[in-house]
Protein backbone atom coordinates (compact mmCIF):
# COMPACT_ATOMS: atom_id res chain seq x y z
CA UNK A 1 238.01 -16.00 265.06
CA UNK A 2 235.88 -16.53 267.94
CA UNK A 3 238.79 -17.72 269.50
CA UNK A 4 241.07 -15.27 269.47
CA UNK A 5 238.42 -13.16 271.65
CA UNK A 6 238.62 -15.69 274.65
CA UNK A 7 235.03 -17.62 273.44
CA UNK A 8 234.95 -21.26 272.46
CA UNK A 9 233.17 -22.07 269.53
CA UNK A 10 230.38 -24.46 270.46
CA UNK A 11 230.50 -28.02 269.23
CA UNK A 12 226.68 -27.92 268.87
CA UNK A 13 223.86 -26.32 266.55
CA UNK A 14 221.35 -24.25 267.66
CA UNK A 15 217.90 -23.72 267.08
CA UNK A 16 214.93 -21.54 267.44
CA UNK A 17 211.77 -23.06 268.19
CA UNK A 18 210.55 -22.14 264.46
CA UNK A 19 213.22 -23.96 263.32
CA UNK A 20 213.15 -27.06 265.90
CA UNK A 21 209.12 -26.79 264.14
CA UNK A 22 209.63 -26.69 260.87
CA UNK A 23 212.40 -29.35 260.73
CA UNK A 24 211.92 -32.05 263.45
CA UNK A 25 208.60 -31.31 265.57
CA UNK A 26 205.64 -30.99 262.64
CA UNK A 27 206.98 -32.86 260.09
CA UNK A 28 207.92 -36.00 263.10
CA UNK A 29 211.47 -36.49 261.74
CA UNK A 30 212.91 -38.62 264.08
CA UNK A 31 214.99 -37.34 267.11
CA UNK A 32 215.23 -37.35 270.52
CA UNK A 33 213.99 -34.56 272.64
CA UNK A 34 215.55 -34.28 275.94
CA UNK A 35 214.46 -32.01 278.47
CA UNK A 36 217.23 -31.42 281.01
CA UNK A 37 214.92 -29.97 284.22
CA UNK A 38 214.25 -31.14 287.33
CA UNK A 39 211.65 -33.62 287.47
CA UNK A 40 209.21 -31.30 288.93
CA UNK A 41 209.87 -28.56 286.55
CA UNK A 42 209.33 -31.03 283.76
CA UNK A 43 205.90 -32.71 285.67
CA UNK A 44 204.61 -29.07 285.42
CA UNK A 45 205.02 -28.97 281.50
CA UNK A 46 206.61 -30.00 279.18
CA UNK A 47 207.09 -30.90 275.54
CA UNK A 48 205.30 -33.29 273.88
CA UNK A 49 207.36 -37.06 273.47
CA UNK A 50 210.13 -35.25 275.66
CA UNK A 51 212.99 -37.20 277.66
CA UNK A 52 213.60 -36.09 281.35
CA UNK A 53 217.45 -36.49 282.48
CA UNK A 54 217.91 -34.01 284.77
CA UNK A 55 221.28 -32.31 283.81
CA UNK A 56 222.78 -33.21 286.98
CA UNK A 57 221.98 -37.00 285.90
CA UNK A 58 223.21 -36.57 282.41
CA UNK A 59 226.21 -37.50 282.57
CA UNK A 60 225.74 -41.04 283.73
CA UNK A 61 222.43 -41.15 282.14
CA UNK A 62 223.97 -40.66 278.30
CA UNK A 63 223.25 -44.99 277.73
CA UNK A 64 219.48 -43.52 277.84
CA UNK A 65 219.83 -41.99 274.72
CA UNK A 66 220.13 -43.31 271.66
CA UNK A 67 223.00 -42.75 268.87
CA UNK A 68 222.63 -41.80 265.45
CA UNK A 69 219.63 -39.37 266.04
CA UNK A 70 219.56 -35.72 266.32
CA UNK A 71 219.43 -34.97 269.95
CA UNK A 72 217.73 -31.65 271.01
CA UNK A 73 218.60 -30.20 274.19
CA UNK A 74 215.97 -28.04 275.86
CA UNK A 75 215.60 -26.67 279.66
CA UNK A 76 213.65 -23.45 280.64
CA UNK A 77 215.10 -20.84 278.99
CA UNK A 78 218.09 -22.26 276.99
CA UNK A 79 220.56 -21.83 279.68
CA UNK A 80 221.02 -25.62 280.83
CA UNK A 81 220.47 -27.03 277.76
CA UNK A 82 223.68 -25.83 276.42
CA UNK A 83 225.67 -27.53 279.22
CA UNK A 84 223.72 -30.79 278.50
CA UNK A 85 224.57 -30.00 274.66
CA UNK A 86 228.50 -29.86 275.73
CA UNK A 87 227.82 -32.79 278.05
CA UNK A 88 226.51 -34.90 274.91
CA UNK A 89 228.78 -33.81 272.43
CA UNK A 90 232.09 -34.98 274.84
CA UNK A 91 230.04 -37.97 275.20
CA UNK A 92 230.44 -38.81 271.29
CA UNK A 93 227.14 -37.60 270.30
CA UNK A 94 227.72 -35.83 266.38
CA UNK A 95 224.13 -33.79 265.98
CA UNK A 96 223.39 -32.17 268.80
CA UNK A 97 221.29 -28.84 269.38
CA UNK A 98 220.43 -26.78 272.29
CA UNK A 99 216.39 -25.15 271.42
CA UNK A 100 217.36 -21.99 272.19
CA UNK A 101 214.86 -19.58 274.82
CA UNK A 102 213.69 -23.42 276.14
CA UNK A 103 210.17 -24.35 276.84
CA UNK A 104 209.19 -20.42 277.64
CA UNK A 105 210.10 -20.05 274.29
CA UNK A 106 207.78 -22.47 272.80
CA UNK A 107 205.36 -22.02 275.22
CA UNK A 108 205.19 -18.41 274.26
CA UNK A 109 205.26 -19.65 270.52
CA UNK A 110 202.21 -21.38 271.30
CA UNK A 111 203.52 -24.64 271.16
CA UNK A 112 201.42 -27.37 273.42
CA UNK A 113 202.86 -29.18 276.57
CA UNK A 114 202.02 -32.41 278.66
């Protein structure tokens, strides 16, 4: 239906930092975490076991990740992350999810950074 409106439906999940919690982060379910900031953004904070690809490196970066996990996506706010979620999910990744608000978002949550 979406569609028919002019807006693509995305290929990936999303989830709220409660959710990213409750279903990867406390109980250590294996994924990958990548952070798609700048390198200095993600020096100033990030979270804990993240990846750093800048999203302007993703693309050629995608051998860095591994296959047959669930891949979050997170940048500062959510914005970037769902380009790098698009970017992964062309690239033949199947479970992909953008954390939706970012690392303000968990931040804000109370959630800890390096």
């Amino acid at each position: 239906m979406s569609f028919l409106f002019g807006r693509r439906q995305e290929a990936y999940g999303n989830l709220s930092v409660q959710e990213y919690r409750q279903r990867y982060y406390e109980p250590e379910t294996d994924h990958v975490l990548v952070d798609v900031r700048t390198v200095g953004e993600f020096l100033s904070g990030h979270i804990p076991n993240a990846l750093n690809i800048p999203l302007d490196q993703l693309s050629r970066r995608l051998g860095e990740i591994p296959q047959g996990k669930p891949v979050i996506v997170v940048c500062a706010s959510g914005n970037r992350s769902r380009t790098g979620a698009d970017i992964l999910v062309r690239g033949g990744y199947t479970e992909v999810y953008n954390l939706k608000g970012g690392t303000m978002a968990w931040m804000m949550s109370g959630g800890k950074v390096e």
